[in-house]
Protein backbone atom coordinates (compact mmCIF):
# COMPACT_ATOMS: atom_id res chain seq x y z
CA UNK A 1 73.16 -40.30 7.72
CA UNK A 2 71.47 -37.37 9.25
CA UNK A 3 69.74 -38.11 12.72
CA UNK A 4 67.49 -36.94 15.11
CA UNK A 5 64.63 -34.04 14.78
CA UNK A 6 65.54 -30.67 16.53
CA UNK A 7 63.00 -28.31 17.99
CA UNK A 8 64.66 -24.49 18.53
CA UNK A 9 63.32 -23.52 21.66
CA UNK A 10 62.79 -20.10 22.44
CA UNK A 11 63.75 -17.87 25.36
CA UNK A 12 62.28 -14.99 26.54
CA UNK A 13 63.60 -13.58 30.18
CA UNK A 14 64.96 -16.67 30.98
CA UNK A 15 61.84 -18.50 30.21
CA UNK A 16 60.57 -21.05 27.93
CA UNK A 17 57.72 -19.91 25.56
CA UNK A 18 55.04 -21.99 24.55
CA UNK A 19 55.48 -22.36 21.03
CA UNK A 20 58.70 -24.14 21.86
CA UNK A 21 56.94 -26.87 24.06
CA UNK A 22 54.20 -27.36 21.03
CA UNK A 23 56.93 -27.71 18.33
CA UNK A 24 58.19 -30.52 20.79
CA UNK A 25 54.85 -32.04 20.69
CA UNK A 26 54.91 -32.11 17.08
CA UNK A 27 58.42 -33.46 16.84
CA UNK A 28 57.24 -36.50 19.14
CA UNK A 29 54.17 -37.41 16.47
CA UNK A 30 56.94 -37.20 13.60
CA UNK A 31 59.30 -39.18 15.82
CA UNK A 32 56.65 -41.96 15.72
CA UNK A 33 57.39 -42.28 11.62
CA UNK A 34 61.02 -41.25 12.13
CA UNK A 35 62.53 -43.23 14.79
CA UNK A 36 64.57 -40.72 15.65
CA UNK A 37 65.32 -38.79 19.14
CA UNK A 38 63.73 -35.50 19.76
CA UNK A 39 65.73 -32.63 20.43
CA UNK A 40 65.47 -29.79 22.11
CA UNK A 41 68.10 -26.75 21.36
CA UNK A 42 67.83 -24.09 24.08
CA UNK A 43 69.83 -20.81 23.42
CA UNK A 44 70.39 -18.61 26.64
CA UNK A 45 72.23 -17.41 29.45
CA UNK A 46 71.78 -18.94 33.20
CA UNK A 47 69.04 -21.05 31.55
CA UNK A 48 69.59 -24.34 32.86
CA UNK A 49 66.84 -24.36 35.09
CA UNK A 50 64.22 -24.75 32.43
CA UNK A 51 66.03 -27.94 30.54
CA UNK A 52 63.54 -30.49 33.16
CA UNK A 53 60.53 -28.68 31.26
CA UNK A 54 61.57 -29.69 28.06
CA UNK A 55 61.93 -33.35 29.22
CA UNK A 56 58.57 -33.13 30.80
CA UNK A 57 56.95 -32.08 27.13
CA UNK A 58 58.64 -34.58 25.39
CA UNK A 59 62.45 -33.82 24.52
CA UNK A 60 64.55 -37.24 24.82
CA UNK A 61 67.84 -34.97 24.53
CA UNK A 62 68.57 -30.65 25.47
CA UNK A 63 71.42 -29.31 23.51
CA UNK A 64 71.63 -26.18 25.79
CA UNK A 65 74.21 -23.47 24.53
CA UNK A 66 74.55 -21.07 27.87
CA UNK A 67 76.58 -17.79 27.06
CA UNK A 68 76.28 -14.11 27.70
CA UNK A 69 75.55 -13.39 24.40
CA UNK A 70 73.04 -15.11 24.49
CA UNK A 71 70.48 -13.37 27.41
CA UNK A 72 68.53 -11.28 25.05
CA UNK A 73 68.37 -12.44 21.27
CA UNK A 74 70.37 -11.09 19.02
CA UNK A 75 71.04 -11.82 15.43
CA UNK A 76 74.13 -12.70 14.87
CA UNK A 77 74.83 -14.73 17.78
CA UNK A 78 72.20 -16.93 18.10
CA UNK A 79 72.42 -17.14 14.00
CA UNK A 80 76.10 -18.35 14.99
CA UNK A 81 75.07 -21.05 18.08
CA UNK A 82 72.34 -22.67 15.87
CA UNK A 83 74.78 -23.21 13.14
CA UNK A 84 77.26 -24.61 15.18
CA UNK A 85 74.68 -27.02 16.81
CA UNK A 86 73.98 -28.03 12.68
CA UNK A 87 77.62 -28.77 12.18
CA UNK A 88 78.23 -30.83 14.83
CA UNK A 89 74.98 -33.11 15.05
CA UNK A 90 74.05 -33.27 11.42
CA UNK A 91 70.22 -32.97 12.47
CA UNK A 92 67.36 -34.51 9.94
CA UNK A 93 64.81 -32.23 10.90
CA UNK A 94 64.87 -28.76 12.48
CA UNK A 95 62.27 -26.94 13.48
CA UNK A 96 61.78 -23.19 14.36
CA UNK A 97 58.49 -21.14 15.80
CA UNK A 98 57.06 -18.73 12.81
CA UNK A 99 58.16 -15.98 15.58
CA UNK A 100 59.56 -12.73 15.24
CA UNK A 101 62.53 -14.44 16.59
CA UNK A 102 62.17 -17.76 14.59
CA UNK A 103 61.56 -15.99 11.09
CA UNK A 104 64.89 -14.03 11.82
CA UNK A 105 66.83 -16.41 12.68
CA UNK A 106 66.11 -19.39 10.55
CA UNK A 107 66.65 -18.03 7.24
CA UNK A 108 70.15 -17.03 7.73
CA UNK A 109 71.37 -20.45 9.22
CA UNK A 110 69.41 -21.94 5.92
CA UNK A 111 71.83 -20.11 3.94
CA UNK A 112 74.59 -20.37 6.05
CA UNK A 113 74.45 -24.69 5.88
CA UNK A 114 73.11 -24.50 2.21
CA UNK A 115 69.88 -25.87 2.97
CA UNK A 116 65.90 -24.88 1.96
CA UNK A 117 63.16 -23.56 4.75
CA UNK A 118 59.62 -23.63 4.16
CA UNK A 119 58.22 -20.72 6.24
CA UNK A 120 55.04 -20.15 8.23
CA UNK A 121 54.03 -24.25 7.77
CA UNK A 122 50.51 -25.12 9.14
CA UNK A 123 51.12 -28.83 8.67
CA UNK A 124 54.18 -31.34 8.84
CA UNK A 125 54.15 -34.93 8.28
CA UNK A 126 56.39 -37.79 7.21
CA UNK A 127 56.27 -39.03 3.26
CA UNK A 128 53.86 -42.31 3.42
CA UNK A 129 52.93 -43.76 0.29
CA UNK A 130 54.34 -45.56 -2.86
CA UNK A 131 53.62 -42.40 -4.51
CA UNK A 132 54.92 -39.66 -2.26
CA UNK A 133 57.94 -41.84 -2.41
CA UNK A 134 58.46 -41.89 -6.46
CA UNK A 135 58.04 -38.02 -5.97
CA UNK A 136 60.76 -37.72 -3.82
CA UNK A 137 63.34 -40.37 -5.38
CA UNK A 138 62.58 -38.01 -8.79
CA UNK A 139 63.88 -35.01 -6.80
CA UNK A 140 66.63 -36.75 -5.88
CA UNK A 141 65.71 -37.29 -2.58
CA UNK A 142 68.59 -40.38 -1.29
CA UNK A 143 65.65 -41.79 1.06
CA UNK A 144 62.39 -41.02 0.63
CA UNK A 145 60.88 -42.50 4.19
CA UNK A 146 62.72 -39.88 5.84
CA UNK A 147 60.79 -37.48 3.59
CA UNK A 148 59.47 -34.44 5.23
CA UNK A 149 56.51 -32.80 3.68
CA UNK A 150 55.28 -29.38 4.84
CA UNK A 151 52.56 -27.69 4.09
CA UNK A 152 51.74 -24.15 4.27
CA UNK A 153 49.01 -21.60 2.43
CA UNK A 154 49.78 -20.28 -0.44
CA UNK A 155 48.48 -17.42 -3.15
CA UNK A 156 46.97 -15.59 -0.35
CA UNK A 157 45.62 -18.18 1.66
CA UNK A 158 43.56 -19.75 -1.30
CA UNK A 159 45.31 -22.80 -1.48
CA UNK A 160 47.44 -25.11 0.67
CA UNK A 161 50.73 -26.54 -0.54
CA UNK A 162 52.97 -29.36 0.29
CA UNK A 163 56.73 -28.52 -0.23
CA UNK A 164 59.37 -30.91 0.61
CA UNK A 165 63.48 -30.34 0.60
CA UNK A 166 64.64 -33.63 -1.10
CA UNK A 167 68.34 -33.10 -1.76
CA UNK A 168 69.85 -31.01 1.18
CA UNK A 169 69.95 -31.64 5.25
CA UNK A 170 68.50 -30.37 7.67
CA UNK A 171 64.88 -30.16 6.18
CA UNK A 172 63.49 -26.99 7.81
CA UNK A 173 60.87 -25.47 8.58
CA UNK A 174 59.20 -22.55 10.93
CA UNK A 175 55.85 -23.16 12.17
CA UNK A 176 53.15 -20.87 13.40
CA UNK A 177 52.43 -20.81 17.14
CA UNK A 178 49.30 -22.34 18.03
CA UNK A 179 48.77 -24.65 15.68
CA UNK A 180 51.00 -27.68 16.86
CA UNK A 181 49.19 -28.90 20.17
CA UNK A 182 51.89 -29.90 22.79
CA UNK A 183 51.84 -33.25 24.79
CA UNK A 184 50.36 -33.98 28.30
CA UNK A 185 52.96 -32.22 31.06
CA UNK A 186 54.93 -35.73 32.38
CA UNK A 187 57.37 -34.67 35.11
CA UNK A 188 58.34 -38.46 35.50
CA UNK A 189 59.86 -38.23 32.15
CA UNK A 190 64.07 -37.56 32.37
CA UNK A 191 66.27 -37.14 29.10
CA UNK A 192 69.94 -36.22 28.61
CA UNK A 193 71.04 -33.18 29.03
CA UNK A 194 74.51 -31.93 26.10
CA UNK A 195 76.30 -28.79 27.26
CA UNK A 196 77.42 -27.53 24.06
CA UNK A 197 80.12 -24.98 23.88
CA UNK A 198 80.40 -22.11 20.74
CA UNK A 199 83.32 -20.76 20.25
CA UNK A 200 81.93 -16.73 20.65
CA UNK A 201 84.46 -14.04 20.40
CA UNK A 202 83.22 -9.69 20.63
CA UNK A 203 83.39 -9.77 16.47
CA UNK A 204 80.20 -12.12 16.82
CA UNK A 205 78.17 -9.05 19.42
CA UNK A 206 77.74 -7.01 16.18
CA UNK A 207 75.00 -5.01 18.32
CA UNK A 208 75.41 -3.13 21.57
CA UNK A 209 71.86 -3.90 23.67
CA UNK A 210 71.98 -0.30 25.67
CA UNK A 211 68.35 -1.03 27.60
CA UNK A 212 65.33 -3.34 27.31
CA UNK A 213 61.94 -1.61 27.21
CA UNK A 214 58.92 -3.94 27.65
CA UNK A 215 55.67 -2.95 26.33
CA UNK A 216 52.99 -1.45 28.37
CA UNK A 217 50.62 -2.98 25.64
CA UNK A 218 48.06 -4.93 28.31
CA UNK A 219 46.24 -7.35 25.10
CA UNK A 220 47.69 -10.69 25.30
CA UNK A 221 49.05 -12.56 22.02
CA UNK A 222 46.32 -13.96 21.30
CA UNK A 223 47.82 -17.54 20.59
CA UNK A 224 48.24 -17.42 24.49
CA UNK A 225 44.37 -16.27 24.72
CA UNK A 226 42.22 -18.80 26.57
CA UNK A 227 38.88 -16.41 25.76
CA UNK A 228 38.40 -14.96 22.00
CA UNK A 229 35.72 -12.50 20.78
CA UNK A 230 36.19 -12.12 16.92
CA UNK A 231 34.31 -9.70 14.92
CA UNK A 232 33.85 -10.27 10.75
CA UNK A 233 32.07 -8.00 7.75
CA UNK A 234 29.00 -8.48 9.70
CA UNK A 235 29.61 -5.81 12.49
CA UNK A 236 28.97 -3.38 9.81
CA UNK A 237 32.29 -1.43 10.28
CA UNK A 238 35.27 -0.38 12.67
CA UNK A 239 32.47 0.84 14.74
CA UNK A 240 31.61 -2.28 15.18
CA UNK A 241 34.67 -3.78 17.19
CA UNK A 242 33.38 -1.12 19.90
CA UNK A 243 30.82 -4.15 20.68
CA UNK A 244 33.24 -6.45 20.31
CA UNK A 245 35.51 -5.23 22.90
CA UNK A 246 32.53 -4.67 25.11
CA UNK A 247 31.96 -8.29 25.36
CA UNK A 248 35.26 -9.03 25.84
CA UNK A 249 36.11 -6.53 28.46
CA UNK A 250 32.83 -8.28 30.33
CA UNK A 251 34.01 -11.82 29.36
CA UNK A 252 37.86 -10.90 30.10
CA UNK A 253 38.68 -11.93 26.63
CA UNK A 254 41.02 -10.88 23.92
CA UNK A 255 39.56 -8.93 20.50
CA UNK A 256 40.16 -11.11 17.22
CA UNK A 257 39.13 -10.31 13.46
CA UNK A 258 38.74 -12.08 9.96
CA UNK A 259 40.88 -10.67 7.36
CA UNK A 260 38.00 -9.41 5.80
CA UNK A 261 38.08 -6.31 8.63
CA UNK A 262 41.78 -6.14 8.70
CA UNK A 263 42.13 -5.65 5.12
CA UNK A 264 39.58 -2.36 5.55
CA UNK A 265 41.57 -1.19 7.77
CA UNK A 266 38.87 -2.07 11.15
CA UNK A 267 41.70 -3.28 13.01
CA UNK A 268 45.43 -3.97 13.70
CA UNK A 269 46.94 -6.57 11.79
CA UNK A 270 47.86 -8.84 14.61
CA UNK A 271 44.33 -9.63 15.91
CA UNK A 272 43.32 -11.39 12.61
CA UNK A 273 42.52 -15.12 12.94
CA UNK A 274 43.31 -17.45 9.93
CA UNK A 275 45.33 -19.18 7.67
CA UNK A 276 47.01 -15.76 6.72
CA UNK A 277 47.08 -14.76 10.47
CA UNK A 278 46.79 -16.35 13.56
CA UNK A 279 46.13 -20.00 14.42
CA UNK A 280 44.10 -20.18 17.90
CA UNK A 281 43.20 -22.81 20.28
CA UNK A 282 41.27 -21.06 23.43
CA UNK A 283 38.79 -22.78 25.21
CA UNK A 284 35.98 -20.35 23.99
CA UNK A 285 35.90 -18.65 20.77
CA UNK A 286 33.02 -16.34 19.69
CA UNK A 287 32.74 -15.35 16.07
CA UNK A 288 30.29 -12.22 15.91
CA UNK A 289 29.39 -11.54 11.93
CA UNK A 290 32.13 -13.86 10.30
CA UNK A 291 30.84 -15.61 7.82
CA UNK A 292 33.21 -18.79 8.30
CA UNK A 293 35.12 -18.96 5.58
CA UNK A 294 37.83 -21.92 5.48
CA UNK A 295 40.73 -19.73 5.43
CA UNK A 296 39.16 -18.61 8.92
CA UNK A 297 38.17 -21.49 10.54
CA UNK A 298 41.61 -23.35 9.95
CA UNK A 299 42.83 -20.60 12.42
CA UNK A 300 40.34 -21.67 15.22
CA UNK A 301 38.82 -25.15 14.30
CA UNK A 302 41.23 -25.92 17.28
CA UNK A 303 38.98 -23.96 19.50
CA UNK A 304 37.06 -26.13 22.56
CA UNK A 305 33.83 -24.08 22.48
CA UNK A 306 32.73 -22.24 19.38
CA UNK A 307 30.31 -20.12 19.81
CA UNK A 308 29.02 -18.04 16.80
CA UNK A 309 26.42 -15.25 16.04
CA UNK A 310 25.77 -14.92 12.29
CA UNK A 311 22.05 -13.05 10.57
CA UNK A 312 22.73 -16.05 7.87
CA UNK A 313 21.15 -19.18 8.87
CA UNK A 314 23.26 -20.98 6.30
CA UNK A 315 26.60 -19.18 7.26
CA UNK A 316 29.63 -22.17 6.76
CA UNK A 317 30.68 -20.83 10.51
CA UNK A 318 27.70 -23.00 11.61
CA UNK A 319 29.44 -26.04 10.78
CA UNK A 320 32.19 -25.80 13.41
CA UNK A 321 30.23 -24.23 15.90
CA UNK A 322 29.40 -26.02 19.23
CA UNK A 323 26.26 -22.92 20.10
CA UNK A 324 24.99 -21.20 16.70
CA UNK A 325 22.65 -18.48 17.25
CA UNK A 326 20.79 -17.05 14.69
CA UNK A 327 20.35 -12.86 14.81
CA UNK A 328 21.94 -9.65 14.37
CA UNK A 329 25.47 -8.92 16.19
CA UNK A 330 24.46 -4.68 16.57
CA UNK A 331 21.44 -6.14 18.80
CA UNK A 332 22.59 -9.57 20.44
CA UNK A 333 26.10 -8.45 21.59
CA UNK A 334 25.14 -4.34 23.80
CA UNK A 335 22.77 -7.05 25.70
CA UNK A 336 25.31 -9.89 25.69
CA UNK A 337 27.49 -7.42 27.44
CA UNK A 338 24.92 -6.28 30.03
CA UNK A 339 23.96 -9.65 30.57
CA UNK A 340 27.14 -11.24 31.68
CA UNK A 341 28.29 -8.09 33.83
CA UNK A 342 24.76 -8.62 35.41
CA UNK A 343 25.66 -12.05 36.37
CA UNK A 344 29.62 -11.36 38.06
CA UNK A 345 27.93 -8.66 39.78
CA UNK A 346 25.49 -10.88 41.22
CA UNK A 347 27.82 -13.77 41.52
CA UNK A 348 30.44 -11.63 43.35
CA UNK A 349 27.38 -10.73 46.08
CA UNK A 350 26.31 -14.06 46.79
């Protein structure tokens, strides 16, 4: 029988990225329906010093694979290491970030151990009732109350749907950063720590890394944003966003966007917020002119102070908002600005 729900947990200069730690989180809740260990594969080189992290977030067991080739990320060798790690503990879940890293890497070792992946999930949970059950038996599914179902949008964003991998092991999936919430830090917690050896040789360094270049780019991902100012239709145009960066220049806050203003071209792909784009959690998020569409608020519902500016007393963006104020963006946000640069100036004299 397979065992055991892995979490591949991602690297980057030797340090342990958040999306990792929530995907841990979210193995633990499945672990509760499971009864199966959690753990955690790390991939790197000189990387053991982070494996007491992953205990502290909730990993019972680290597989750590430490090699040279496997410093910086590169395809075929960390395709390689993952696969080995399949092969030798016959996993029952495993679980990858919906990362640039995780959506390159998890489709190839899906095809390389003849398995199915469900990409870009928003929602896992373990089958449940009589009738999930029947569903999976008909698919040929051996034992249904190990039954993963994962759920992810679909058509656009205009639905949700459940998908399950019945017949094949490891059920996989990726899983957009920010929306699994990761456990309370323990550092009392300990685990066991498996040094696992792959078998590398130069054939498997199909690509020569000549120099790493890291971005200049100052805007944080904003899944790692603890202060969002969004802008929707209502700001009238790209214009618009000007006033949206003002406040969050004053605020020290990262830019978001609906779709709505992405797909008119307003602004850059990767500051949309949504079901289609990114799932937040910051602890304030201010929606300027979005109307509050679901697809939208399923990509900040998370957020722990909503605060929202919308002409439409009836907007739906109301509903999840902790502060709803009633007006036009193009008026309320220029003195919005003024106002809170008014206050750290005063602040910062007193």
């Amino acid at each position: 029988m397979s065992n055991g729900i892995f979490v591949v947990v991602e690297q980057r200069n030797g340090k342990v990225q958040n999306v990792g730690l929530e995907l841990i989180g979210e193995a633990t809740r499945l672990k509760a329906d499971l009864k199966d260990d959690v753990y955690a594969v790390l991939l790197g080189s000189e990387i053991e010093g982070e494996v007491e992290k992953l205990y502290h977030y909730g990993a019972d067991k680290v597989v750590l694979v430490d090699h040279p080739y496997l410093k910086e990320y590169v395809t075929e060798p960390y395709t390689k290491a993952v696969t080995e790690v399949i092969k030798k503990f016959d996993p029952e879940i495993m679980l990858f970030g919906a990362s640039s890293i995780g959506r390159d890497v998890a489709p190839r070792v899906a095809s390389r151990v003849r398995t199915g992946l469900v990409a870009d999930t928003t929602g896992l949970r373990m089958a449940k009732t009589q009738e999930e059950f029947d569903k999976e038996a008909a698919m040929g599914c051996e034992d249904p109350t190990r039954a993963l179902l994962m759920t992810r949008p679909a058509f656009g964003g205009n639905i949700m749907a459940t998908l399950m991998c019945p017949r094949t092991k490891p059920q996989m999936a990726t899983v957009r950063p920010g929306v699994m919430k990761r456990i309370d830090k323990d550092e009392t917690r300990k685990g066991e720590l498996i040094k696992f050896d792959v078998d590398f040789t130069e054939a498997d360094m199909n690509v020569e890394i000549l120099e790493v270049v890291k971005s200049d780019k100052k805007s944080v991902d904003l899944t790692e944003a603890k202060l969002i100012v969004s802008g929707g239709r209502g700001i009238g145009g790209p214009q618009g966003f000007d006033m949206i960066r003002d406040v969050a220049d004053a605020l020290g806050a990262e830019v978001g966007s609906s779709r709505a203003c992405v797909d008119a071209g307003w602004i850059e792909k990767d500051r949309q917020v949504g079901q289609t784009g990114k799932t937040v959690r910051p602890d304030l998020y201010m929606a300027c002119g979005i109307s509050g569409a679901i697809q939208h608020v399923a990509g900040m519902e998370g957020s722990e102070l909503v605060i929202s500016i919308n002409k439409n007393d009836t907007a739906p963006i109301f509903e999840v908002s902790d502060l709803g104020i009633v007006g036009d963006v193009k008026q309320i946000l220029p003195k919005l600005a003024d106002a809170i640069r008014k206050y750290k100036a005063n602040k910062a004299t007193n």
